[in-house]
C-alpha atoms as a PDB file:
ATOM      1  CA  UNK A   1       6.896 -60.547   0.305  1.00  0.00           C
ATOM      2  CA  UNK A   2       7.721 -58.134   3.488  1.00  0.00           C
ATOM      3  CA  UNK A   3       9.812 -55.694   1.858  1.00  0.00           C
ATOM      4  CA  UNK A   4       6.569 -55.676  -0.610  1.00  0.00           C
ATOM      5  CA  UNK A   5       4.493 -55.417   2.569  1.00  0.00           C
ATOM      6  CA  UNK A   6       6.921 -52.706   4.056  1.00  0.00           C
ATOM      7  CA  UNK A   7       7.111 -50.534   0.556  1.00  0.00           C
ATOM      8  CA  UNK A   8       2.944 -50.472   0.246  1.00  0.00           C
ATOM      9  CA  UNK A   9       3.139 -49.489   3.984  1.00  0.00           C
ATOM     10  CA  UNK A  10       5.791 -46.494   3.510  1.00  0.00           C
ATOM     11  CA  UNK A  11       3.487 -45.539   0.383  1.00  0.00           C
ATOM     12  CA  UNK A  12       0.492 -45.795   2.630  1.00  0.00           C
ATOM     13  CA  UNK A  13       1.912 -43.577   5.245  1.00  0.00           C
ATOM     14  CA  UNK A  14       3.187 -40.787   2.779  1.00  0.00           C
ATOM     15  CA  UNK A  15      -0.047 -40.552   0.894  1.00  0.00           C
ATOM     16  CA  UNK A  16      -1.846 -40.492   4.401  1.00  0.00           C
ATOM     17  CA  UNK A  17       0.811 -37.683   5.389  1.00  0.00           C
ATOM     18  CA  UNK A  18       0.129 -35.495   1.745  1.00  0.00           C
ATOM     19  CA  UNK A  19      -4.125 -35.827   2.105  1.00  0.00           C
ATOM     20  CA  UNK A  20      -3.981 -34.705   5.973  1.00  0.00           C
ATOM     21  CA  UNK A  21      -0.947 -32.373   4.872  1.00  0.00           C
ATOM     22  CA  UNK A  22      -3.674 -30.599   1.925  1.00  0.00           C
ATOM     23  CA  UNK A  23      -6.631 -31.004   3.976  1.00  0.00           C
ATOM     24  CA  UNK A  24      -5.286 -28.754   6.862  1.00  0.00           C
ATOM     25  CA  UNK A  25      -4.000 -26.174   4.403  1.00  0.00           C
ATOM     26  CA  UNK A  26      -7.651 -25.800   2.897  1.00  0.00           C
ATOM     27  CA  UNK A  27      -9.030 -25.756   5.990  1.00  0.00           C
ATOM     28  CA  UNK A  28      -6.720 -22.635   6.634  1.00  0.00           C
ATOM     29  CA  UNK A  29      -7.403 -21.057   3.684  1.00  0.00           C
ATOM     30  CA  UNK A  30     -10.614 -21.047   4.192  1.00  0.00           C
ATOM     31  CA  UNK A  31     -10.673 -19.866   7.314  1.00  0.00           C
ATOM     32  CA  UNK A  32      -8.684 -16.849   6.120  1.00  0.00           C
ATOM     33  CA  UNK A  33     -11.847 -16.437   3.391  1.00  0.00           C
ATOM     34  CA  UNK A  34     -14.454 -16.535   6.174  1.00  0.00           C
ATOM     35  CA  UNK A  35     -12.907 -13.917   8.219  1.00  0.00           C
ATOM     36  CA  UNK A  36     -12.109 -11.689   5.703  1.00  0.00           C
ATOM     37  CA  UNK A  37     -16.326 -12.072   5.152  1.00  0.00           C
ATOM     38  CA  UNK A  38     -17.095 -11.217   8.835  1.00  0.00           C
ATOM     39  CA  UNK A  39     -14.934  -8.117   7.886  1.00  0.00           C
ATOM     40  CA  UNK A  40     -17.038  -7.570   4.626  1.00  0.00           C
ATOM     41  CA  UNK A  41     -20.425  -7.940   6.789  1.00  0.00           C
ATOM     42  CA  UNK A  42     -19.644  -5.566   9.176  1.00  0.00           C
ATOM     43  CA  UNK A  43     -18.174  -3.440   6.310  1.00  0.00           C
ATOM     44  CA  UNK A  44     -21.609  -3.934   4.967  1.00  0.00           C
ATOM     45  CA  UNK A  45     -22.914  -2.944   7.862  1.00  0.00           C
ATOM     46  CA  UNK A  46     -22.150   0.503   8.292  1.00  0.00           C
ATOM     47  CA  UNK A  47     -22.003   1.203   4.544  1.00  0.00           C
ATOM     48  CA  UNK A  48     -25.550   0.621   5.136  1.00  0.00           C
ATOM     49  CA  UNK A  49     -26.021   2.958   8.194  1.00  0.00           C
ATOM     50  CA  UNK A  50     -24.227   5.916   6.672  1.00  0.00           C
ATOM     51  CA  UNK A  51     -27.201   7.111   4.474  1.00  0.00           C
ATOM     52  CA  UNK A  52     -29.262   7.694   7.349  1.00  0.00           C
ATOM     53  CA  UNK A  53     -26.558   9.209   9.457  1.00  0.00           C
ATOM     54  CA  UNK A  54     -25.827  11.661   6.294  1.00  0.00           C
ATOM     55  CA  UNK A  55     -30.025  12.095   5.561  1.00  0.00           C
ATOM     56  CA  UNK A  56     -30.446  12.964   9.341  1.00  0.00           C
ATOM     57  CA  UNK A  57     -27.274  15.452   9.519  1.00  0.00           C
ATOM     58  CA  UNK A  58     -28.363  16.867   6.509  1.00  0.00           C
ATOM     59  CA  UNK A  59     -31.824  18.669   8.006  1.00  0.00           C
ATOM     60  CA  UNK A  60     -29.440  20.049  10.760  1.00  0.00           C
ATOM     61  CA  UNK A  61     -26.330  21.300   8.767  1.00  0.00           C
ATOM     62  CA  UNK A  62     -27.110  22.029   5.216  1.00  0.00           C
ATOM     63  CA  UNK A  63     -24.092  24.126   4.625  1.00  0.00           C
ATOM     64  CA  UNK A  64     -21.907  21.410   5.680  1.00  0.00           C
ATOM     65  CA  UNK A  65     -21.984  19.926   2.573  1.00  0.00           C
ATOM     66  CA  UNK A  66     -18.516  19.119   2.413  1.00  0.00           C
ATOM     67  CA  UNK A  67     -17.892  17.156   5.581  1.00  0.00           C
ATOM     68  CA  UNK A  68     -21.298  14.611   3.832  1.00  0.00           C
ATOM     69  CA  UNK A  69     -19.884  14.887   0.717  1.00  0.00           C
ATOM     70  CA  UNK A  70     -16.745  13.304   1.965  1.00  0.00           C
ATOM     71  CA  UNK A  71     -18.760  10.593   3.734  1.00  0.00           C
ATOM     72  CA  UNK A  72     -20.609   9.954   0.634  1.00  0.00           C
ATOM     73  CA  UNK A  73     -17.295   9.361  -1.305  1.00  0.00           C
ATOM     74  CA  UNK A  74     -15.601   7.245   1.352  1.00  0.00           C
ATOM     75  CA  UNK A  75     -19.148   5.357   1.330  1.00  0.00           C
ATOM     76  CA  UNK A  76     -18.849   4.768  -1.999  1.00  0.00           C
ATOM     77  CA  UNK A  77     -15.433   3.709  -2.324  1.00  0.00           C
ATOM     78  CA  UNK A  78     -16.146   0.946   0.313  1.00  0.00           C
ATOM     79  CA  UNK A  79     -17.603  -1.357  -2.135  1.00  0.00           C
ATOM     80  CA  UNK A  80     -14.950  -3.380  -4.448  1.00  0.00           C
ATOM     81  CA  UNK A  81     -11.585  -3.703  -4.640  1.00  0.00           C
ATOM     82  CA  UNK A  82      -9.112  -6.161  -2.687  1.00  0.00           C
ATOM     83  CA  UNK A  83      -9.315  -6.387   1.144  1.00  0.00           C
ATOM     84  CA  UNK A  84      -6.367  -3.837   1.946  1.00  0.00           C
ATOM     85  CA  UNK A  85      -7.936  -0.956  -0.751  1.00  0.00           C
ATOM     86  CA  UNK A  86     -11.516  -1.391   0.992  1.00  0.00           C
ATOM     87  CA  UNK A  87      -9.810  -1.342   4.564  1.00  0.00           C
ATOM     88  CA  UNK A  88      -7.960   2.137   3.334  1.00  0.00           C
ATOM     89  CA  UNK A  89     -11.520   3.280   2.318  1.00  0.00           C
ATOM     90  CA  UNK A  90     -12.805   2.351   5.208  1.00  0.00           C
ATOM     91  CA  UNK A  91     -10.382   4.066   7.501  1.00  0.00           C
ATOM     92  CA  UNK A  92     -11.038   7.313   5.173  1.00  0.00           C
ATOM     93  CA  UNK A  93     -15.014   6.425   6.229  1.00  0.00           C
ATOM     94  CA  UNK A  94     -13.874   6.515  10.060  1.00  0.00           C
ATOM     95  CA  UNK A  95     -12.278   9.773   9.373  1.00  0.00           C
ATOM     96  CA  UNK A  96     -15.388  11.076   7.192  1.00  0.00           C
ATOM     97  CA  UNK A  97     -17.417   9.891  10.161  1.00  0.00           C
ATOM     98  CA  UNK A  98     -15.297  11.942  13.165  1.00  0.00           C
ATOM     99  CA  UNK A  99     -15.865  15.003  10.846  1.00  0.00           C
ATOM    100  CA  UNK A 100     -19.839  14.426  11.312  1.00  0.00           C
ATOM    101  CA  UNK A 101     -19.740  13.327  15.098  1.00  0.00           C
ATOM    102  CA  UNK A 102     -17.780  16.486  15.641  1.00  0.00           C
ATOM    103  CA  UNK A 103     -20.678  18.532  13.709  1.00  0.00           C
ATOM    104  CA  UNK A 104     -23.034  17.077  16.224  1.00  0.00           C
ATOM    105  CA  UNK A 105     -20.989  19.357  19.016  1.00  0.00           C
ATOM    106  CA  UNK A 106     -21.935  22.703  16.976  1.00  0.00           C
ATOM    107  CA  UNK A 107     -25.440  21.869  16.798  1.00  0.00           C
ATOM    108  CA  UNK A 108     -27.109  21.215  19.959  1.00  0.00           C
ATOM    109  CA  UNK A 109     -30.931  20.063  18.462  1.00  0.00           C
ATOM    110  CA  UNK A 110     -28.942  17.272  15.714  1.00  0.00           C
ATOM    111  CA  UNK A 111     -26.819  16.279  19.328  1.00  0.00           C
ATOM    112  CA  UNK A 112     -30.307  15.708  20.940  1.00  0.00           C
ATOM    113  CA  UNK A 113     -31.801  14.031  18.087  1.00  0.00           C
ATOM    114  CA  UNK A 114     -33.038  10.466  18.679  1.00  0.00           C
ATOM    115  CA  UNK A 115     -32.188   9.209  15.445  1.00  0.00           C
ATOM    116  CA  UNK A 116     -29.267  10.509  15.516  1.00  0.00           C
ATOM    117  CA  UNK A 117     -28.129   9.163  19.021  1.00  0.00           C
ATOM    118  CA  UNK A 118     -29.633   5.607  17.379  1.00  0.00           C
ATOM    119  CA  UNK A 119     -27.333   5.786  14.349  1.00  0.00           C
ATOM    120  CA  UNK A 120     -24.248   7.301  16.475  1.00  0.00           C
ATOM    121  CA  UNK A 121     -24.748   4.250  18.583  1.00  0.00           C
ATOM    122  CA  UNK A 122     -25.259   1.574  15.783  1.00  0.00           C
ATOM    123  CA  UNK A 123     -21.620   3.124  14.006  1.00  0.00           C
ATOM    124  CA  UNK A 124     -19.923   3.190  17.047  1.00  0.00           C
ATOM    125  CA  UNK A 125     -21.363  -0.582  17.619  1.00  0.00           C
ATOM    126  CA  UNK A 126     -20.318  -1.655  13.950  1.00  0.00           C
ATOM    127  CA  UNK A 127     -16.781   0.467  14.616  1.00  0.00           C
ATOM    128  CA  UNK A 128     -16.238  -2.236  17.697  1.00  0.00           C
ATOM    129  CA  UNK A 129     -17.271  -4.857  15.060  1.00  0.00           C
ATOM    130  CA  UNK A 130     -14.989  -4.272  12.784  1.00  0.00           C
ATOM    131  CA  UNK A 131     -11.859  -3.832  14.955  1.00  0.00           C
ATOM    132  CA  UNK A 132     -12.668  -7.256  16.265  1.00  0.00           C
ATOM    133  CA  UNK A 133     -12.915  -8.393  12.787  1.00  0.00           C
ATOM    134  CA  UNK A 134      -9.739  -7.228  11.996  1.00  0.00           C
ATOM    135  CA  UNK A 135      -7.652  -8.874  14.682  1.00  0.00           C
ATOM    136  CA  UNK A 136      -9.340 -12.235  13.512  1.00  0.00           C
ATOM    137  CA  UNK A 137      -8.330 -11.789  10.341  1.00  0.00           C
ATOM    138  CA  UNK A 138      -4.832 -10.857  10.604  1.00  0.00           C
ATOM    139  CA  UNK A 139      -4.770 -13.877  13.695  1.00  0.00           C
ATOM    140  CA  UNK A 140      -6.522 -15.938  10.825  1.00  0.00           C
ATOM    141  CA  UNK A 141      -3.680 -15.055   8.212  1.00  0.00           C
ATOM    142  CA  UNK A 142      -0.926 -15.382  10.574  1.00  0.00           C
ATOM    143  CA  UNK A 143      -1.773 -19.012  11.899  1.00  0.00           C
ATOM    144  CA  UNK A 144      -2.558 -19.611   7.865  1.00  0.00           C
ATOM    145  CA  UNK A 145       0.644 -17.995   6.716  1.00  0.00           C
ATOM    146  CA  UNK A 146       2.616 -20.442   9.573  1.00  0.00           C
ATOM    147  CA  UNK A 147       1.330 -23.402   8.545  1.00  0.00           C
ATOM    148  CA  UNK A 148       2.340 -22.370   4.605  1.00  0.00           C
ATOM    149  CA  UNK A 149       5.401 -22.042   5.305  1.00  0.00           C
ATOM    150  CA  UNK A 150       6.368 -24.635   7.933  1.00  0.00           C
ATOM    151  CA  UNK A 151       8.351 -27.795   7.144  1.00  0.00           C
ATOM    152  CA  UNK A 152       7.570 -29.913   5.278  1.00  0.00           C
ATOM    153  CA  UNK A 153       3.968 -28.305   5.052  1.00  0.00           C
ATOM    154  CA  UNK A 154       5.532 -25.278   2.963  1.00  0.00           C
ATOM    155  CA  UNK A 155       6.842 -28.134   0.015  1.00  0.00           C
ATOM    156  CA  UNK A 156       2.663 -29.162  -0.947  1.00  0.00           C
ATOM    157  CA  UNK A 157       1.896 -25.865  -0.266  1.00  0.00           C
ATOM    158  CA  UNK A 158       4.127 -24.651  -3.089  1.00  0.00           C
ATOM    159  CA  UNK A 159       2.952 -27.964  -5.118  1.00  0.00           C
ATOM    160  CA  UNK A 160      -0.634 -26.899  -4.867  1.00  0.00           C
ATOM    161  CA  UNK A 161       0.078 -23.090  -4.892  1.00  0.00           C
ATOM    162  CA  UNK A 162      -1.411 -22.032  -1.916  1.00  0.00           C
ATOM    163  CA  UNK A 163      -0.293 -18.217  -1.857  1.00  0.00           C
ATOM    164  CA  UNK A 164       0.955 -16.135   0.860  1.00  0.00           C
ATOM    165  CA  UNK A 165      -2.058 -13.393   2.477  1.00  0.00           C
ATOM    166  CA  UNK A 166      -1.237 -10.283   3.720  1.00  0.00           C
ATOM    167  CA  UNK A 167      -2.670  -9.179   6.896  1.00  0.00           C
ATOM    168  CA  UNK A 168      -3.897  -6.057   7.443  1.00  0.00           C
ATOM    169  CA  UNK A 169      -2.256  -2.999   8.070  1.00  0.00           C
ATOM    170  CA  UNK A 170      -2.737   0.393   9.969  1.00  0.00           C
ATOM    171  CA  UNK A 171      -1.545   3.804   7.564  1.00  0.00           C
ATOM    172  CA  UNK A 172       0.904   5.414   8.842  1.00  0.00           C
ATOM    173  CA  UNK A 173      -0.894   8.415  10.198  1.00  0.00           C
ATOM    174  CA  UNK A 174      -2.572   6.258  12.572  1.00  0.00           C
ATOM    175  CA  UNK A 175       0.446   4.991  14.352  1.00  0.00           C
ATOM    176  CA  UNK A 176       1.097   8.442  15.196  1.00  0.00           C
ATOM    177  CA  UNK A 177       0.997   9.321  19.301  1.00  0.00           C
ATOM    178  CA  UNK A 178      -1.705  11.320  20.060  1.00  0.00           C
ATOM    179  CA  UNK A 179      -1.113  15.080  21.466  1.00  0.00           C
ATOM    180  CA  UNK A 180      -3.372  15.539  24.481  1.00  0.00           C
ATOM    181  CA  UNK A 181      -2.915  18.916  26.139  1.00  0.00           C
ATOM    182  CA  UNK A 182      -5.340  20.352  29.152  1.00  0.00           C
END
């Protein structure tokens, strides 16, 4: 009668273990999903902002149709694709997007222009938005990706196939030093 007592007790404690074990793992998971989508809203954000930055350049520069046409592009590559290809198109968008603020130097009226202070203001707000996004992410991942693979969390998390994420990661060309010369 004990060692009955004592088996449905070890059996209570190891089913007790798996369910808190799972639970925590989804609750990762998902927390992985909802900071990916505060990088996708602020994503959203800008990709909404760009056709009136491009629209108000436009009256200003008309012969620098390349430099919007570029924007336009980036823009549109923003939409789909897995978290890492829409980050790369994004970070051709920030590039796209230096081009245009740079335009704004060889045209004094567009560098006066209202609107175009407003939307120069509203990127440079959603640029701050997203960088913050991205370090929750990739914190978001990493704590995720730690509790995957810790013992003896990493043995239900292969049972139940919760798959490694990759965090996010700067190109190359970015990690570059800066020249500065006066």
């Amino acid at each position: 009668m004990l060692s009955t007592i004592i088996i449905i007790a070890i059996i209570a404690i190891i089913v007790l273990f798996l369910i808190s074990t799972y639970n925590s793992l989804v609750k990762y998971r998902n927390w992985v999903k909802e900071s990916w989508s505060q990088i996708d809203v602020q994503l959203k954000r800008r990709h909404d902002l760009i056709p009136n930055l491009v629209n108000t350049v436009k009256g200003y520069a008309a012969h620098e149709k390349e430099t919007l046409e570029k924007v336009i592009q980036a823009r549109n590559q923003l939409v789909s694709g897995t978290p890492q290809e829409r980050i790369e198109a994004d970070n051709q968008i920030q590039g796209a997007l230096k081009s245009i603020f740079a335009l704004s130097e060889s045209y004094p009226d567009l560098k006066a222009n209202q609107n175009f202070l407003n939307l120069q203001e509203e990127l440079t707000s959603s640029e701050n938005k997203v960088a913050y996004s991205r370090q929750l992410y990739n914190k978001t991942v990493a704590d995720y990706n730690i509790k995957r693979e810790s013992f003896p969390t990493n043995i239900i998390a292969g049972m139940f196939n919760f798959e490694h994420e990759d965090q996010l990661t700067i190109p190359e060309e970015e990690r570059e030093v800066p020249n500065v010369e006066f």
